[in-house]
PDB file of N, CA and C in Angstrom:
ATOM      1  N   UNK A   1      61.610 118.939 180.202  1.00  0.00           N
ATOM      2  CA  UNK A   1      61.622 117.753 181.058  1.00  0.00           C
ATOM      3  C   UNK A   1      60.553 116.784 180.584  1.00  0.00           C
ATOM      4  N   UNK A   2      61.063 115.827 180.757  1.00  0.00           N
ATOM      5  CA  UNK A   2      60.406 114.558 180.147  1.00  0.00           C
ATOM      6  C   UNK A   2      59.322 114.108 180.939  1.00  0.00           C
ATOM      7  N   UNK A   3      57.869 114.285 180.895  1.00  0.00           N
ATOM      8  CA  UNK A   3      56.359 114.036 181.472  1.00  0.00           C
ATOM      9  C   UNK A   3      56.571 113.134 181.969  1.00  0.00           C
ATOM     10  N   UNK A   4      56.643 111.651 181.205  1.00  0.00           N
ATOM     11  CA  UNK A   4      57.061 110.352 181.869  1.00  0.00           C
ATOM     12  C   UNK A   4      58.127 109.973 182.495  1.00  0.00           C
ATOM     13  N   UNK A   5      58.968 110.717 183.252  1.00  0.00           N
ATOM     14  CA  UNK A   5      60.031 110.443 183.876  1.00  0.00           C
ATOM     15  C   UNK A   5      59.620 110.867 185.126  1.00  0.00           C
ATOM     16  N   UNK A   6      59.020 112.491 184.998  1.00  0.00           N
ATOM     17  CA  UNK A   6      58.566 112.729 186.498  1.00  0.00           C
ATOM     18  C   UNK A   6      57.372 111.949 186.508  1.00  0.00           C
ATOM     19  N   UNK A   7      56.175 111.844 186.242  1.00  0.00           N
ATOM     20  CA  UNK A   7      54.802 111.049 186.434  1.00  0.00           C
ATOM     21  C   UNK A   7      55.276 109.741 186.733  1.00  0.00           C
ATOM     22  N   UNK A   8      56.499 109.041 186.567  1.00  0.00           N
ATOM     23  CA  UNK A   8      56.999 107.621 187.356  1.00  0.00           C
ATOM     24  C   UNK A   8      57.404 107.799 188.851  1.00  0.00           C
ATOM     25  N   UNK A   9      58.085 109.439 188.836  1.00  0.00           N
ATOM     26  CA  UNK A   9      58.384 109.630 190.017  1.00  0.00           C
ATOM     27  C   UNK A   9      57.014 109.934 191.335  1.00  0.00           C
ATOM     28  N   UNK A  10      56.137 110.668 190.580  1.00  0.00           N
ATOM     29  CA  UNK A  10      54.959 110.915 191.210  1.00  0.00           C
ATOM     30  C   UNK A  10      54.566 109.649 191.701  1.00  0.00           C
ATOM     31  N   UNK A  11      54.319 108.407 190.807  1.00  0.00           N
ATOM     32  CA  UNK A  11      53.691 107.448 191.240  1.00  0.00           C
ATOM     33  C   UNK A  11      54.234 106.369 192.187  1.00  0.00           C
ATOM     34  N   UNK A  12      55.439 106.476 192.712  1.00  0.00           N
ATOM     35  CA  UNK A  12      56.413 105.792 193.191  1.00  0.00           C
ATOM     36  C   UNK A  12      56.415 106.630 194.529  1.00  0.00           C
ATOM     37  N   UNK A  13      55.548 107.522 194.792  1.00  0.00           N
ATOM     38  CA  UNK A  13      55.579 108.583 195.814  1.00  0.00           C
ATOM     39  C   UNK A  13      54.512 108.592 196.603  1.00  0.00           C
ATOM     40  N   UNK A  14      52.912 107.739 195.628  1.00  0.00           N
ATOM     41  CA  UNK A  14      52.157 107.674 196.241  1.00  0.00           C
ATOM     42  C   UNK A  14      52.023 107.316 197.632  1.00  0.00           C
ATOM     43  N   UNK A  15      51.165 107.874 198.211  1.00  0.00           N
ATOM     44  CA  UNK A  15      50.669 107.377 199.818  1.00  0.00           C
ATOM     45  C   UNK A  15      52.047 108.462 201.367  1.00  0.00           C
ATOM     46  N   UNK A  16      53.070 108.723 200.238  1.00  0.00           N
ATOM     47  CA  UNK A  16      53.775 109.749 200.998  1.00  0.00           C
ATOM     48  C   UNK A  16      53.744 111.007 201.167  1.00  0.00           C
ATOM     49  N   UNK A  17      53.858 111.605 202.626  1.00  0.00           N
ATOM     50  CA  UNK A  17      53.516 112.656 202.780  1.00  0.00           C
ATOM     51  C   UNK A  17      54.362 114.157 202.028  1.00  0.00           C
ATOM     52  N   UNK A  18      53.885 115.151 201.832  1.00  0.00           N
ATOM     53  CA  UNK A  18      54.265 115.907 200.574  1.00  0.00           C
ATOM     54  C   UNK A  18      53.279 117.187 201.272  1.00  0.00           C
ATOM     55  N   UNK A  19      54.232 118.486 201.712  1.00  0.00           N
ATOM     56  CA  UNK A  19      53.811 119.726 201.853  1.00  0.00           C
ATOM     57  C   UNK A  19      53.725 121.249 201.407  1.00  0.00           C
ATOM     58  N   UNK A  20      52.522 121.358 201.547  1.00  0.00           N
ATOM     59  CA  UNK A  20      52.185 122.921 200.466  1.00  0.00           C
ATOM     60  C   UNK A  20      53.013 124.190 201.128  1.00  0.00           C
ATOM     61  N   UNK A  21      53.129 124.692 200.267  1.00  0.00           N
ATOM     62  CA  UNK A  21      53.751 126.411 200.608  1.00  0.00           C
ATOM     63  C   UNK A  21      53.453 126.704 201.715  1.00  0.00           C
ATOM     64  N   UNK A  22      52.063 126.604 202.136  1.00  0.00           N
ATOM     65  CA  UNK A  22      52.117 127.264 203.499  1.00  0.00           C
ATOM     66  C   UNK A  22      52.009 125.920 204.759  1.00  0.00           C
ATOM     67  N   UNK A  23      52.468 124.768 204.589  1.00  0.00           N
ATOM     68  CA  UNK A  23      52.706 124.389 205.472  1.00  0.00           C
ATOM     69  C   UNK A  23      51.650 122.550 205.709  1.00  0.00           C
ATOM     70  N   UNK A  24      50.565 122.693 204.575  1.00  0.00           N
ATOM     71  CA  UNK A  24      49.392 121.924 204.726  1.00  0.00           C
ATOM     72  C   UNK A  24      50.329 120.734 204.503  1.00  0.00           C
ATOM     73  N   UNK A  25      50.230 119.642 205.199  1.00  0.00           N
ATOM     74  CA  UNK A  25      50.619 118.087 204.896  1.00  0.00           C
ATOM     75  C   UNK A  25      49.491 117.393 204.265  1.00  0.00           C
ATOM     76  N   UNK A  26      49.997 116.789 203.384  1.00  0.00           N
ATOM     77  CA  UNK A  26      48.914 116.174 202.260  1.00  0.00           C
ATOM     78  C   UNK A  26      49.415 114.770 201.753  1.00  0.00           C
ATOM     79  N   UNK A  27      49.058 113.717 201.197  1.00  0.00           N
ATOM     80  CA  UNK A  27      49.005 112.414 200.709  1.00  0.00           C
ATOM     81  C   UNK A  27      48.510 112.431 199.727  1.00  0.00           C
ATOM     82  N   UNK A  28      48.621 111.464 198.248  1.00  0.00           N
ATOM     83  CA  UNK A  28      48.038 111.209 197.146  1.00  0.00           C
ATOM     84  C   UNK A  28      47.146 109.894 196.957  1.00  0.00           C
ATOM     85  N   UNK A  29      46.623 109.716 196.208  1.00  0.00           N
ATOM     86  CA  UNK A  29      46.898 108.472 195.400  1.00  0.00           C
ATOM     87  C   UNK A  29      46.085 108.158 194.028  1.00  0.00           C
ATOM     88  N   UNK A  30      46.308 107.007 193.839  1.00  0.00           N
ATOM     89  CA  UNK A  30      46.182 107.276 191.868  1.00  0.00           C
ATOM     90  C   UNK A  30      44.915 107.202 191.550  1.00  0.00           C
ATOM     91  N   UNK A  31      44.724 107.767 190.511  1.00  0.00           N
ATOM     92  CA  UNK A  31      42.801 107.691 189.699  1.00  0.00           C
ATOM     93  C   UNK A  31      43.388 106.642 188.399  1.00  0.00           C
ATOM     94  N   UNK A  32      42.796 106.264 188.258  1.00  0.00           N
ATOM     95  CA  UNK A  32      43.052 105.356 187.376  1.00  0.00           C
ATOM     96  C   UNK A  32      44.709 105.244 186.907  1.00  0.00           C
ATOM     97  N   UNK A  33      45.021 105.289 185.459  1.00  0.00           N
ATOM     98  CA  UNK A  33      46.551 105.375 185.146  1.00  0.00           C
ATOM     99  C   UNK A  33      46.810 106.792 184.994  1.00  0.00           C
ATOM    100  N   UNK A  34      46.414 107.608 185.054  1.00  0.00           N
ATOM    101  CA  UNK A  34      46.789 108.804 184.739  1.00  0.00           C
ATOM    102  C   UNK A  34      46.827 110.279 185.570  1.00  0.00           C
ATOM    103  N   UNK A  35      45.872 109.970 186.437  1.00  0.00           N
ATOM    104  CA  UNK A  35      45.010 111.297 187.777  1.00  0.00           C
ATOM    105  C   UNK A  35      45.917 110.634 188.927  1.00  0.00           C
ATOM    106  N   UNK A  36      46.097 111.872 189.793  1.00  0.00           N
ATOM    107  CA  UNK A  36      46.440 111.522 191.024  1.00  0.00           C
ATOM    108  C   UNK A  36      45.126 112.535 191.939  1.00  0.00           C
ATOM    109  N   UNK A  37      45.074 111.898 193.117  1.00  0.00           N
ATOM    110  CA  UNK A  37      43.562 112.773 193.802  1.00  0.00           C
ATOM    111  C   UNK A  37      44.429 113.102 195.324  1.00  0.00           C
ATOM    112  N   UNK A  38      44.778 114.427 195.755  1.00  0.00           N
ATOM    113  CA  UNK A  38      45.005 114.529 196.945  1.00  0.00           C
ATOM    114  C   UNK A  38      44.836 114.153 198.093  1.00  0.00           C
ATOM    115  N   UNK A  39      44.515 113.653 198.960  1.00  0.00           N
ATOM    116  CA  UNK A  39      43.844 113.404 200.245  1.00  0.00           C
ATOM    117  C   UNK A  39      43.055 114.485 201.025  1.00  0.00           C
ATOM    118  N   UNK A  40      43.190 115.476 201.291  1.00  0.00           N
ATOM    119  CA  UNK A  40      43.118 116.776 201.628  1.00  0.00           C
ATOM    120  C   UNK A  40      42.028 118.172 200.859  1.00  0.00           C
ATOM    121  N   UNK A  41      41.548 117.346 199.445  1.00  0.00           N
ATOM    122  CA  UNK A  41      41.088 118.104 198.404  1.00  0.00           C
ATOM    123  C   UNK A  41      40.197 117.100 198.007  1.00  0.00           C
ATOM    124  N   UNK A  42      39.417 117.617 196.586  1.00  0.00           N
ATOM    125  CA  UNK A  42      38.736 116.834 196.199  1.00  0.00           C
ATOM    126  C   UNK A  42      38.567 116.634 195.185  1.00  0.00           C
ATOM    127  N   UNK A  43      39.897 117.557 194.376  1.00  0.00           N
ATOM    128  CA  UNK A  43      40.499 118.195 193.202  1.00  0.00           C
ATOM    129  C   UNK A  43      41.097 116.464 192.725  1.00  0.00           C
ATOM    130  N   UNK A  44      40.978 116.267 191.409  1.00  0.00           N
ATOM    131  CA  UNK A  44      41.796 115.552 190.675  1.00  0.00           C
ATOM    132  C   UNK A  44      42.872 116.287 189.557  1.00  0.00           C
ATOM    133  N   UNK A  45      44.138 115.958 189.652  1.00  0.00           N
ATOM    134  CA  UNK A  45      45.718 116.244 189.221  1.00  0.00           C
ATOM    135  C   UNK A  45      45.270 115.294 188.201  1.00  0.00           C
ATOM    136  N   UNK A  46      45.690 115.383 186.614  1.00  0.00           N
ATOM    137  CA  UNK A  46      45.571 114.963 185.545  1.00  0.00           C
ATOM    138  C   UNK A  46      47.092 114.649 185.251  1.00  0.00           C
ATOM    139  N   UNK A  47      47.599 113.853 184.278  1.00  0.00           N
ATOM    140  CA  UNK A  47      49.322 114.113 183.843  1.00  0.00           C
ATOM    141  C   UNK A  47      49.414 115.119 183.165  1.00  0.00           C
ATOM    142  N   UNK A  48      48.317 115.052 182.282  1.00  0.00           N
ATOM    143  CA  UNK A  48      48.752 116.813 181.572  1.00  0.00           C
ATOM    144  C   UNK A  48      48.962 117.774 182.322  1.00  0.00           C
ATOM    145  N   UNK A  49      48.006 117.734 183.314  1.00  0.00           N
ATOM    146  CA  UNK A  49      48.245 119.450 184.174  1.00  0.00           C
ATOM    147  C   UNK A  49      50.064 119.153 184.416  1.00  0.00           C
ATOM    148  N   UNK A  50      50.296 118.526 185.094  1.00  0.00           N
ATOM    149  CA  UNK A  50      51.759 118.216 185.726  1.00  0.00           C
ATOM    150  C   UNK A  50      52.410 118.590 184.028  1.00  0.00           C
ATOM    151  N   UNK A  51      52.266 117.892 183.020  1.00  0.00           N
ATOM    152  CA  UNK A  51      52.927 118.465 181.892  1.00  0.00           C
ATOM    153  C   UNK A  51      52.710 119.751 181.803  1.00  0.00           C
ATOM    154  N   UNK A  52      51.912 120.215 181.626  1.00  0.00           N
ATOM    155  CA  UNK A  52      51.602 121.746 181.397  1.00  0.00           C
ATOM    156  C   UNK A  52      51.906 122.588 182.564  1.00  0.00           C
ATOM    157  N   UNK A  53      52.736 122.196 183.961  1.00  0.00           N
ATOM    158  CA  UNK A  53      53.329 123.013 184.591  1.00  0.00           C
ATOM    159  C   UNK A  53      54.665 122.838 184.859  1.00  0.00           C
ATOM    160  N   UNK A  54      55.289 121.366 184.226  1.00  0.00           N
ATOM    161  CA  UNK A  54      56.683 121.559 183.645  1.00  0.00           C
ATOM    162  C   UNK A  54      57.577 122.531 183.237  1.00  0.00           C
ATOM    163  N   UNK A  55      56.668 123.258 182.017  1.00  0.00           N
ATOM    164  CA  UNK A  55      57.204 124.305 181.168  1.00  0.00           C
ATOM    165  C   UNK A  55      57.470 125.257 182.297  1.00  0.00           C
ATOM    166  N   UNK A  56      56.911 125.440 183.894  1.00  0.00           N
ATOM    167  CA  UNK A  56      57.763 126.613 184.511  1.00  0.00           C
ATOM    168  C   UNK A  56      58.355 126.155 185.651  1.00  0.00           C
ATOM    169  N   UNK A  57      58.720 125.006 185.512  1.00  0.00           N
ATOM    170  CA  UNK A  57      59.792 124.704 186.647  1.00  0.00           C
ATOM    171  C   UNK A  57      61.188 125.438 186.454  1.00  0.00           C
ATOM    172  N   UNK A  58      62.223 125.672 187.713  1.00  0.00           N
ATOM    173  CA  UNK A  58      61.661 125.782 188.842  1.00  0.00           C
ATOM    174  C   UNK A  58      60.508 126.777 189.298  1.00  0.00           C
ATOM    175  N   UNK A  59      59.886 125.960 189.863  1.00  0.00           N
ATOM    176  CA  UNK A  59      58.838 127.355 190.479  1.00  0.00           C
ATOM    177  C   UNK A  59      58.559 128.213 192.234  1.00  0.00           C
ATOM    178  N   UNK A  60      59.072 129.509 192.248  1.00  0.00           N
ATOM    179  CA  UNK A  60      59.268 130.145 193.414  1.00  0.00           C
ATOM    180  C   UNK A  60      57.899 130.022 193.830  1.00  0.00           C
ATOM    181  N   UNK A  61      56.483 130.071 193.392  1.00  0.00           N
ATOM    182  CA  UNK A  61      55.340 129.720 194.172  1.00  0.00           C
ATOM    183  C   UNK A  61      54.637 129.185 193.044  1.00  0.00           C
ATOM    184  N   UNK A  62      53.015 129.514 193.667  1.00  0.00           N
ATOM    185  CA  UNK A  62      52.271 129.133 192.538  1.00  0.00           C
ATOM    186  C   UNK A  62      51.604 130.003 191.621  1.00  0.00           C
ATOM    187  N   UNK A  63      51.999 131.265 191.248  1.00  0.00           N
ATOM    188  CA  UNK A  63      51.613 132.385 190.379  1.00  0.00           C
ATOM    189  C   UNK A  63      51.467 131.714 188.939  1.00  0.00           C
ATOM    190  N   UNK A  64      53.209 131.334 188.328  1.00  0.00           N
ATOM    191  CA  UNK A  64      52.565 130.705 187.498  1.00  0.00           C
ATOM    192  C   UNK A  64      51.631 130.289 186.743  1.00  0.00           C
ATOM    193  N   UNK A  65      50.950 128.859 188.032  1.00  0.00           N
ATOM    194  CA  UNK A  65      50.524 128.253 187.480  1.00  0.00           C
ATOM    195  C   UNK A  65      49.352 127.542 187.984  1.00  0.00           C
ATOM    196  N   UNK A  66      48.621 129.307 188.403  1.00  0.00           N
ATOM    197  CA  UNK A  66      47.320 129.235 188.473  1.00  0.00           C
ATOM    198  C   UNK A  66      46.420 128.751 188.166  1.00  0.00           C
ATOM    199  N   UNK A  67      46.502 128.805 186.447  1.00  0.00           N
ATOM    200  CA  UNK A  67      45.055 128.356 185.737  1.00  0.00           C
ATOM    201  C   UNK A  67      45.474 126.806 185.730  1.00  0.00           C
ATOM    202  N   UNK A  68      46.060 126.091 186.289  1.00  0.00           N
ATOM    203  CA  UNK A  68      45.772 124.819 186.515  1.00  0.00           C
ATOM    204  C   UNK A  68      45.001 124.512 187.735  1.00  0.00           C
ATOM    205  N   UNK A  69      45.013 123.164 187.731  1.00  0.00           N
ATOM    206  CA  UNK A  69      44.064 122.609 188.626  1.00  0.00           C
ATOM    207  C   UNK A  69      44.726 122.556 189.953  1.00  0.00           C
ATOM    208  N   UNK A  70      44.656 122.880 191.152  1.00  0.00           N
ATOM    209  CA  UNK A  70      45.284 122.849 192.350  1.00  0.00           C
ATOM    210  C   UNK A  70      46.615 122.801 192.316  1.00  0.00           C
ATOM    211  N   UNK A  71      47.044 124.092 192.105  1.00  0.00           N
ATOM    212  CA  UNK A  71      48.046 124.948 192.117  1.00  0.00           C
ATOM    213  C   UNK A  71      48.835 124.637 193.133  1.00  0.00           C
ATOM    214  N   UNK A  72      48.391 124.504 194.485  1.00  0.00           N
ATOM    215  CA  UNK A  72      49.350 124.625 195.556  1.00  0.00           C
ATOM    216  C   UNK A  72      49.595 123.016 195.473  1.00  0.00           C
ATOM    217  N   UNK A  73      48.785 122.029 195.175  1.00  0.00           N
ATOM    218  CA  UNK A  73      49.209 120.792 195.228  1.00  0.00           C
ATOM    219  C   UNK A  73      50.213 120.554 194.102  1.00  0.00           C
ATOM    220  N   UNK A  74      50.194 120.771 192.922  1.00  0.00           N
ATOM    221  CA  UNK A  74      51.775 120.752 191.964  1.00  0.00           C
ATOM    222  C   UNK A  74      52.306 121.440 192.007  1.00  0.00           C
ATOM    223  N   UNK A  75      52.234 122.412 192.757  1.00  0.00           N
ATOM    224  CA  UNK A  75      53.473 123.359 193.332  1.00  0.00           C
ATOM    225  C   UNK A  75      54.592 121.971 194.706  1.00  0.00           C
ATOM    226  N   UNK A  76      53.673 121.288 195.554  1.00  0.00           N
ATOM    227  CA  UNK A  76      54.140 121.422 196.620  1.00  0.00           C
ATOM    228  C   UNK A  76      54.859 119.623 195.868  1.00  0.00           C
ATOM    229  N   UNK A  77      54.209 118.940 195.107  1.00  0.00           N
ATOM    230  CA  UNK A  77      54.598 117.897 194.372  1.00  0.00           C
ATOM    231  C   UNK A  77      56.211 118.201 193.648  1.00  0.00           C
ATOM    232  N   UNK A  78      56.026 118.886 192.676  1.00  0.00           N
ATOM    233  CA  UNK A  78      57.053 119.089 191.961  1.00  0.00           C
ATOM    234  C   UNK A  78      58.852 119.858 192.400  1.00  0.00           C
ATOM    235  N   UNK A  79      58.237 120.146 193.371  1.00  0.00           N
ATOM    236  CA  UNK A  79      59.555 121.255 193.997  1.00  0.00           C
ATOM    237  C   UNK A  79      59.863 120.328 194.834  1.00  0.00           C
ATOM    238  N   UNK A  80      59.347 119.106 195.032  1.00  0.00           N
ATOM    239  CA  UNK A  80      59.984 118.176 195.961  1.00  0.00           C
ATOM    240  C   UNK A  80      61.114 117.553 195.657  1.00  0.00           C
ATOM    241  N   UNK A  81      62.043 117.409 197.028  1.00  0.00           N
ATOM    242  CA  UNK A  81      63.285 116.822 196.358  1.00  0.00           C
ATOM    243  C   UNK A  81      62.868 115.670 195.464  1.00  0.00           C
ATOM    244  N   UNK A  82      61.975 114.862 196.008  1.00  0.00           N
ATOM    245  CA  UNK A  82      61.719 113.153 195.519  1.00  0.00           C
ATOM    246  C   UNK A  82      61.739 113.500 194.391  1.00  0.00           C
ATOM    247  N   UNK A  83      60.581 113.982 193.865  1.00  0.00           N
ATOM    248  CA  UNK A  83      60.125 114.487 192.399  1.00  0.00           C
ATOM    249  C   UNK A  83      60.606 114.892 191.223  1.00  0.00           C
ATOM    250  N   UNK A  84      61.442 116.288 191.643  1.00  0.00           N
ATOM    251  CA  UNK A  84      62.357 116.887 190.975  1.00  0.00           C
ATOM    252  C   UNK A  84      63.590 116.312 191.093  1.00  0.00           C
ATOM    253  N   UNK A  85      64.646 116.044 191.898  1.00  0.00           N
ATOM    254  CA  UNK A  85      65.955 115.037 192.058  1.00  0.00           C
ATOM    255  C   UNK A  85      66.559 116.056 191.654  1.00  0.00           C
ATOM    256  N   UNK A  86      67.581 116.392 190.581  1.00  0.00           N
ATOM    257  CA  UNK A  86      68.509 117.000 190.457  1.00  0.00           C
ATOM    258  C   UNK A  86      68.002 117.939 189.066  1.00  0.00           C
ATOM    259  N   UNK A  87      66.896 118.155 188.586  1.00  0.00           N
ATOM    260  CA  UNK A  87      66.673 118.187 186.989  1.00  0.00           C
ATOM    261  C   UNK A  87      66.078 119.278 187.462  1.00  0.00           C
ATOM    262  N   UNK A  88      65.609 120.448 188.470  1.00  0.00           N
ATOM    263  CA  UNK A  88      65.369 121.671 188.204  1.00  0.00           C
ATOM    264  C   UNK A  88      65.883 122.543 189.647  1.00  0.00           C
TER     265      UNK A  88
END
């Protein structure tokens, strides 16, 4: 899956609400052109991380894709209908 296709979708998503596995409601918004920063955290989402957890979409939780940076937040991003659409 193509990085810049979802990271347009991410950013077109900003400021909307978006929920984790177990239930947490959360909001984004952008770090410069590239970071997104949770509302809820204090963690910054890079595009790479989101690239580098591509490679295991779909994803049933966040085991995966632990050794990234806030796991449950691109878990709860990417499995979204908005996000994902029809491509996993």
């Amino acid at each position: 899956m193509n990085v810049e296709i979802i990271w347009s979708r991410i950013v077109e998503n900003i400021g909307r609400e978006f929920i984790q596995i177990r239930g947490r409601i959360f909001t984004y918004e952008l770090k410069g052109s590239s970071s997104i920063r949770p509302n809820t955290t204090n963690r910054i989402i890079s595009k790479s991380q989101i690239e580098k957890a591509l490679e295991f979409v779909p994803l049933e939780n966040t085991a995966k894709i632990q050794n990234l940076q806030a796991p449950s937040y691109i878990y709860a991003i990417l499995m979204d209908d908005r996000i994902r659409k029809n491509d996993w």
